[in-house]
Protein backbone atom coordinates (compact mmCIF):
# COMPACT_ATOMS: atom_id res chain seq x y z
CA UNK A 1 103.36 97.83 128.63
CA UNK A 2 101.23 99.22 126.33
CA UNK A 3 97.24 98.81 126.84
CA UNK A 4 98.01 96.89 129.91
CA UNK A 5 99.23 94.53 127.61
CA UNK A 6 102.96 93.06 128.21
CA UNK A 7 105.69 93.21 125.74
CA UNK A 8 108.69 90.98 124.71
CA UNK A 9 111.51 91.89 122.56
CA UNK A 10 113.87 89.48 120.90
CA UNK A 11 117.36 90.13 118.78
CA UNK A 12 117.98 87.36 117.55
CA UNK A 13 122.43 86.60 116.86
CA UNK A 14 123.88 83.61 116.09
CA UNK A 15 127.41 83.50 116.19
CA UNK A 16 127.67 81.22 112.91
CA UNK A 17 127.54 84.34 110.45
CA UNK A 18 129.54 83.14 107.01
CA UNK A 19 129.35 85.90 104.32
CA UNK A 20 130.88 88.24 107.01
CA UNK A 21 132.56 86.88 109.99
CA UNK A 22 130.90 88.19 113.32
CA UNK A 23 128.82 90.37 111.29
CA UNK A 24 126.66 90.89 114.45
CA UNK A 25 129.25 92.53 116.77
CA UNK A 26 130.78 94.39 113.82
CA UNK A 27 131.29 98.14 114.20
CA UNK A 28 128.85 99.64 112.17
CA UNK A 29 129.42 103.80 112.61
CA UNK A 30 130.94 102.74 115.88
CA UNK A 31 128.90 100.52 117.66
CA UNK A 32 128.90 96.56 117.43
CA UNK A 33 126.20 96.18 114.21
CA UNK A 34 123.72 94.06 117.64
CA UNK A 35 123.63 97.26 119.63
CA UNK A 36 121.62 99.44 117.22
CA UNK A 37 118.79 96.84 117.69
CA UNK A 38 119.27 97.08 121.64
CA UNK A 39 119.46 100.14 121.94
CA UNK A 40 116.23 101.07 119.98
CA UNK A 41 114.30 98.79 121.89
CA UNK A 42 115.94 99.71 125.72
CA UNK A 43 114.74 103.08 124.67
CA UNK A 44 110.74 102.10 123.55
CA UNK A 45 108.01 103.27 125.80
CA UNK A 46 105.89 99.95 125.69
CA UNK A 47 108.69 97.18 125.49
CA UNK A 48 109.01 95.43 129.06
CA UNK A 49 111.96 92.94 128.04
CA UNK A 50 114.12 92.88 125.83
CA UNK A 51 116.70 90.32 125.79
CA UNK A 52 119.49 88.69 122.61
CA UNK A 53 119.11 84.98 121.79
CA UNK A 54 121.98 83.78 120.55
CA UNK A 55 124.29 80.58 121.18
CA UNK A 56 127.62 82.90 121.50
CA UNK A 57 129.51 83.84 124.16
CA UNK A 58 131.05 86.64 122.89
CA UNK A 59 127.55 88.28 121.34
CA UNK A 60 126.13 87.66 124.54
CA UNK A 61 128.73 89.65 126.73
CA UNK A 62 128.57 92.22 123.84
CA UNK A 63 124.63 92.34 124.00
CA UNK A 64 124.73 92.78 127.82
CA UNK A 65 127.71 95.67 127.74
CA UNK A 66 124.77 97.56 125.93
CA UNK A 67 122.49 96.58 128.58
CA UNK A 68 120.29 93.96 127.35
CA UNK A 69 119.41 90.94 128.68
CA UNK A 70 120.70 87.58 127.85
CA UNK A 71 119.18 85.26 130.43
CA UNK A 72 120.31 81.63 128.08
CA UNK A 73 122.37 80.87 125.60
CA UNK A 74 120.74 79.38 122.67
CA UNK A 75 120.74 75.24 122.22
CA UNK A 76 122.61 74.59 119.53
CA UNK A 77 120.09 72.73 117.61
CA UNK A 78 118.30 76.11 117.13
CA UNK A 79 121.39 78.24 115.81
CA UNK A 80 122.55 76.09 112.69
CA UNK A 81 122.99 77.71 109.25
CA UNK A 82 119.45 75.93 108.36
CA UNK A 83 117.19 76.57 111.29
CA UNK A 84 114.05 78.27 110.76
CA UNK A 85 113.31 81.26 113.26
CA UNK A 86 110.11 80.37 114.99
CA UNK A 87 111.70 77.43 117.30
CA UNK A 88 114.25 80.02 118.72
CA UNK A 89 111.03 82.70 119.04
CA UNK A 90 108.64 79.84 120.67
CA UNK A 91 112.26 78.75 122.89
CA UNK A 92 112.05 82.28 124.35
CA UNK A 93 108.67 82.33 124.77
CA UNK A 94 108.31 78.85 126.79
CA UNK A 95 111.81 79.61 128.59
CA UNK A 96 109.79 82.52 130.21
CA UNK A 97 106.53 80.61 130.25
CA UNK A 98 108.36 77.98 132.56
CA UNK A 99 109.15 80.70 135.18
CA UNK A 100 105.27 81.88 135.25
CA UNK A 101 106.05 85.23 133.15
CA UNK A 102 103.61 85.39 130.18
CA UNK A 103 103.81 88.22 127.14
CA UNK A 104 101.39 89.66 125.48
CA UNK A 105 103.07 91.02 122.99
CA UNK A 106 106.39 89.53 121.34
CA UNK A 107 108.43 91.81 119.25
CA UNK A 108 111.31 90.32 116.45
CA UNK A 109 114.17 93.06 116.05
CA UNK A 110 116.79 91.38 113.65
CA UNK A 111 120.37 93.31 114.08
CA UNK A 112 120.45 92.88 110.31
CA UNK A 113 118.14 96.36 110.26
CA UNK A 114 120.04 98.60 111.68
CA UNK A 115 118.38 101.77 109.88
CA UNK A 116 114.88 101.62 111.91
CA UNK A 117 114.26 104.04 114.92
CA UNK A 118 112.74 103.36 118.12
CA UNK A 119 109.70 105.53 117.20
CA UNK A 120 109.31 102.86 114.14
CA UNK A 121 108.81 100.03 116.77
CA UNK A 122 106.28 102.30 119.32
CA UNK A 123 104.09 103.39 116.04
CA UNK A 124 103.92 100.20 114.96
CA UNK A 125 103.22 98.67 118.51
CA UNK A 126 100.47 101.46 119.00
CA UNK A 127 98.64 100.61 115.43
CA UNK A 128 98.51 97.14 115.99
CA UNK A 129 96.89 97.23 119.26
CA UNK A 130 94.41 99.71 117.48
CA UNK A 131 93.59 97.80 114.89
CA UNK A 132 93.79 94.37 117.16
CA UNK A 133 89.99 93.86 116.27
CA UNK A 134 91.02 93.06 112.85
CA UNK A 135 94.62 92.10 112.62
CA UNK A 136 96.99 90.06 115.33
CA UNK A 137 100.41 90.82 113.24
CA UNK A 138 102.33 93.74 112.01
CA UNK A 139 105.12 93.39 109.70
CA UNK A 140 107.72 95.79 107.99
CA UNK A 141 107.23 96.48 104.43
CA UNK A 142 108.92 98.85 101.41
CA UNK A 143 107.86 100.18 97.91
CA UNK A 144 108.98 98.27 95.34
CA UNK A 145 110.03 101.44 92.62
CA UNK A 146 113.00 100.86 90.69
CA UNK A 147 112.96 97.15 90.63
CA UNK A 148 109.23 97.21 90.19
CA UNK A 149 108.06 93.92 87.80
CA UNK A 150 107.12 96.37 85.02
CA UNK A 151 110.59 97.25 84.38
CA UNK A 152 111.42 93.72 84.34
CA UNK A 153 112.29 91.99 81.42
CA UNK A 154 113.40 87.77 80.95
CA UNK A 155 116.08 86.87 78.45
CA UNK A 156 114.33 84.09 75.67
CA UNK A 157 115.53 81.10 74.16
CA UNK A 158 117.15 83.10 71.63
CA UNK A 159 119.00 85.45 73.89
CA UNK A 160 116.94 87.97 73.07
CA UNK A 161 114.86 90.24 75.96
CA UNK A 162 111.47 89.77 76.53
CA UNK A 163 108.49 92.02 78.71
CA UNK A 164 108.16 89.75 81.83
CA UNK A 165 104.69 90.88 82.44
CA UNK A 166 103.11 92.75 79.58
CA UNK A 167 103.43 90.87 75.64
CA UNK A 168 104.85 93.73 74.36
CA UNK A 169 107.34 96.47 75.39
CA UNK A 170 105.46 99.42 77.27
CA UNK A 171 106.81 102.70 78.86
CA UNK A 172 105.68 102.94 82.51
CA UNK A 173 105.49 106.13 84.29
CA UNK A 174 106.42 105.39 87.75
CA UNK A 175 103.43 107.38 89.33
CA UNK A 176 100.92 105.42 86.78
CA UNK A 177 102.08 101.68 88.36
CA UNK A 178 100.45 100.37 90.70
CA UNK A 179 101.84 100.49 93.91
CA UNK A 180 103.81 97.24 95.25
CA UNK A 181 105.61 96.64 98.46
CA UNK A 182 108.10 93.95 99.65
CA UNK A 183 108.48 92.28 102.91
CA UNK A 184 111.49 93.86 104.45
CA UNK A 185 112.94 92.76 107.85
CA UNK A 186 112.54 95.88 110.01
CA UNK A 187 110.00 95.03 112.50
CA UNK A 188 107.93 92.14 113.25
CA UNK A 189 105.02 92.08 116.19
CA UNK A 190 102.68 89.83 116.60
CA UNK A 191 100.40 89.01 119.65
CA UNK A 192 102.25 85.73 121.39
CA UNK A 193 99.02 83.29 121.45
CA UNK A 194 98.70 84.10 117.44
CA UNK A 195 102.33 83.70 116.70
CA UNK A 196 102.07 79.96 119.01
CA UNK A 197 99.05 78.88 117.03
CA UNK A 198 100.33 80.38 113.34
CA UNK A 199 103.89 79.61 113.60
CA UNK A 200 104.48 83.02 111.28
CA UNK A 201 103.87 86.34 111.75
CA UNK A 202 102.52 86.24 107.79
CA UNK A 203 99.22 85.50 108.21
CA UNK A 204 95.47 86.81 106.64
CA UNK A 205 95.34 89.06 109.91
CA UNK A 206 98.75 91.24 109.40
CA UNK A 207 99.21 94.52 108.81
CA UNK A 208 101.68 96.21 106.79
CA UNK A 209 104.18 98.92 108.86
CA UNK A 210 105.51 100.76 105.72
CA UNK A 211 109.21 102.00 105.66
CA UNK A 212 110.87 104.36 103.79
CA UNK A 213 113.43 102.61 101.21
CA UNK A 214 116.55 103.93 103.10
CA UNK A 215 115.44 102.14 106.45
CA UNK A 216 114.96 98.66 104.56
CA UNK A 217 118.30 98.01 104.07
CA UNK A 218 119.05 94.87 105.58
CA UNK A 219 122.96 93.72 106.11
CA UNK A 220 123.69 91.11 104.23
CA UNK A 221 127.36 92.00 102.36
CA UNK A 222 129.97 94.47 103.22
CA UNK A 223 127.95 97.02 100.72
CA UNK A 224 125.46 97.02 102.80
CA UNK A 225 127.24 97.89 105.47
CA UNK A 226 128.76 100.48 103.60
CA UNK A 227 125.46 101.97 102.44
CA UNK A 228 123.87 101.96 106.01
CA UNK A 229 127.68 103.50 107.87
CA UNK A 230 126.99 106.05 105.33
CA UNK A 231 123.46 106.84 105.93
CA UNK A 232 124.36 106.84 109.45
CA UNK A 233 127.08 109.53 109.43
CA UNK A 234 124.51 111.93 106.82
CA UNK A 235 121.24 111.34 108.29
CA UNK A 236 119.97 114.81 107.24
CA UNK A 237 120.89 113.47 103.69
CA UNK A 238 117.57 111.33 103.87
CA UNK A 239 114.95 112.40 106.80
């Protein structure tokens, strides 16, 4: 708990992954990719449950091995290649609501972002409930630098490259832009009753949780999975 307020934790696996086969119980640096996500949040001072929702088997023996709770298997109907997340978040939230247990807090870790640390989620835990007078969601988010739209250019009808922003061609400094972020998949909290009533945890009352570029990496490919293995095995190389 944190403030006396409870707190829910949800990985979220389905076992339909199709740009890398059982990409969430792949070793990544030796562990199945799923248990980097557990194990961050089995190790947070404020989160009361976490448990995996997922509609496989195998993830869900793989998810409890690590120690986390898998108390259903996902309906199926929530785990296609087209589902939208917030049914399988409100499914959790009602499967618990239905046995009298009520969160205050519910907390999206998606295996995909393996690079963020269990002091990430308690930070951005305690500055939300801070800042609760003025904001009900926090969200992950990254600096936009190299691929900032100032370096941008579009290709014309001529084949020819054109500014995308600015008319003409203009040199930018990178510490003269303006500073931009992106929404990266990290971290998501959000009190429960907003997330039931907003459906999103992108709202007009959510905070950003910024993270460095190297912890944004999300795993998508196998270079991904490359780049994060080898962040993993050099972490000095970037803290």
């Amino acid at each position: 708990m944190i403030a006396n307020k409870s707190v829910l934790a949800v990985v979220p696996a389905r076992g339909g992954s199709k740009g890398i086969p059982k990409k969430n119980i792949k070793k990544l640096a030796g562990k199945p990719l799923i248990a980097w996500s557990i194990l961050q949040a089995l190790d947070s001072k404020y989160i009361d449950n976490c448990i995996v929702s997922t509609d496989s088997k195998e993830i869900a023996d793989v998810a409890e091995s690590y120690g986390c709770n898998v108390p259903f298997l996902r309906p199926k109907e929530l785990s296609l290649d087209e589902s939208p997340s917030y049914p399988f978040m409100e499914h959790a939230i009602n499967f618990y609501k239905e046995k009298n247990i009520e969160y205050d807090y519910f907390i999206l870790l998606e295996p995909t972002s393996p690079l963020r640390e269990t002091s990430d989620i308690d930070k951005a835990l305690e500055v939300l409930v801070k800042k609760s007078d003025i904001a009900d969601s926090i969200v992950g988010v990254s600096k936009v630098e190299a691929t900032h739209p100032v370096f941008d250019v579009k290709i014309n009808s001529e084949g020819l490259i054109e500014p995308f922003l600015d008319p003409e061609f203009k040199i930018y400094r990178r510490q003269d832009i303006e500073p931009l972020y992106f929404k990266e998949g990290s971290i998501y909290i959000s009190k429960v009753k907003t997330l039931l009533e907003e459906k999103t945890f992108y709202h007009k009352r959510t905070l950003p949780f910024i993270f460095p570029r190297w912890k944004s990496i999300e795993i998508d490919e196998m270079i991904d999975f490359i780049y994060a293995e080898a962040i993993l095995q050099n972490p000095s190389l970037v803290s």
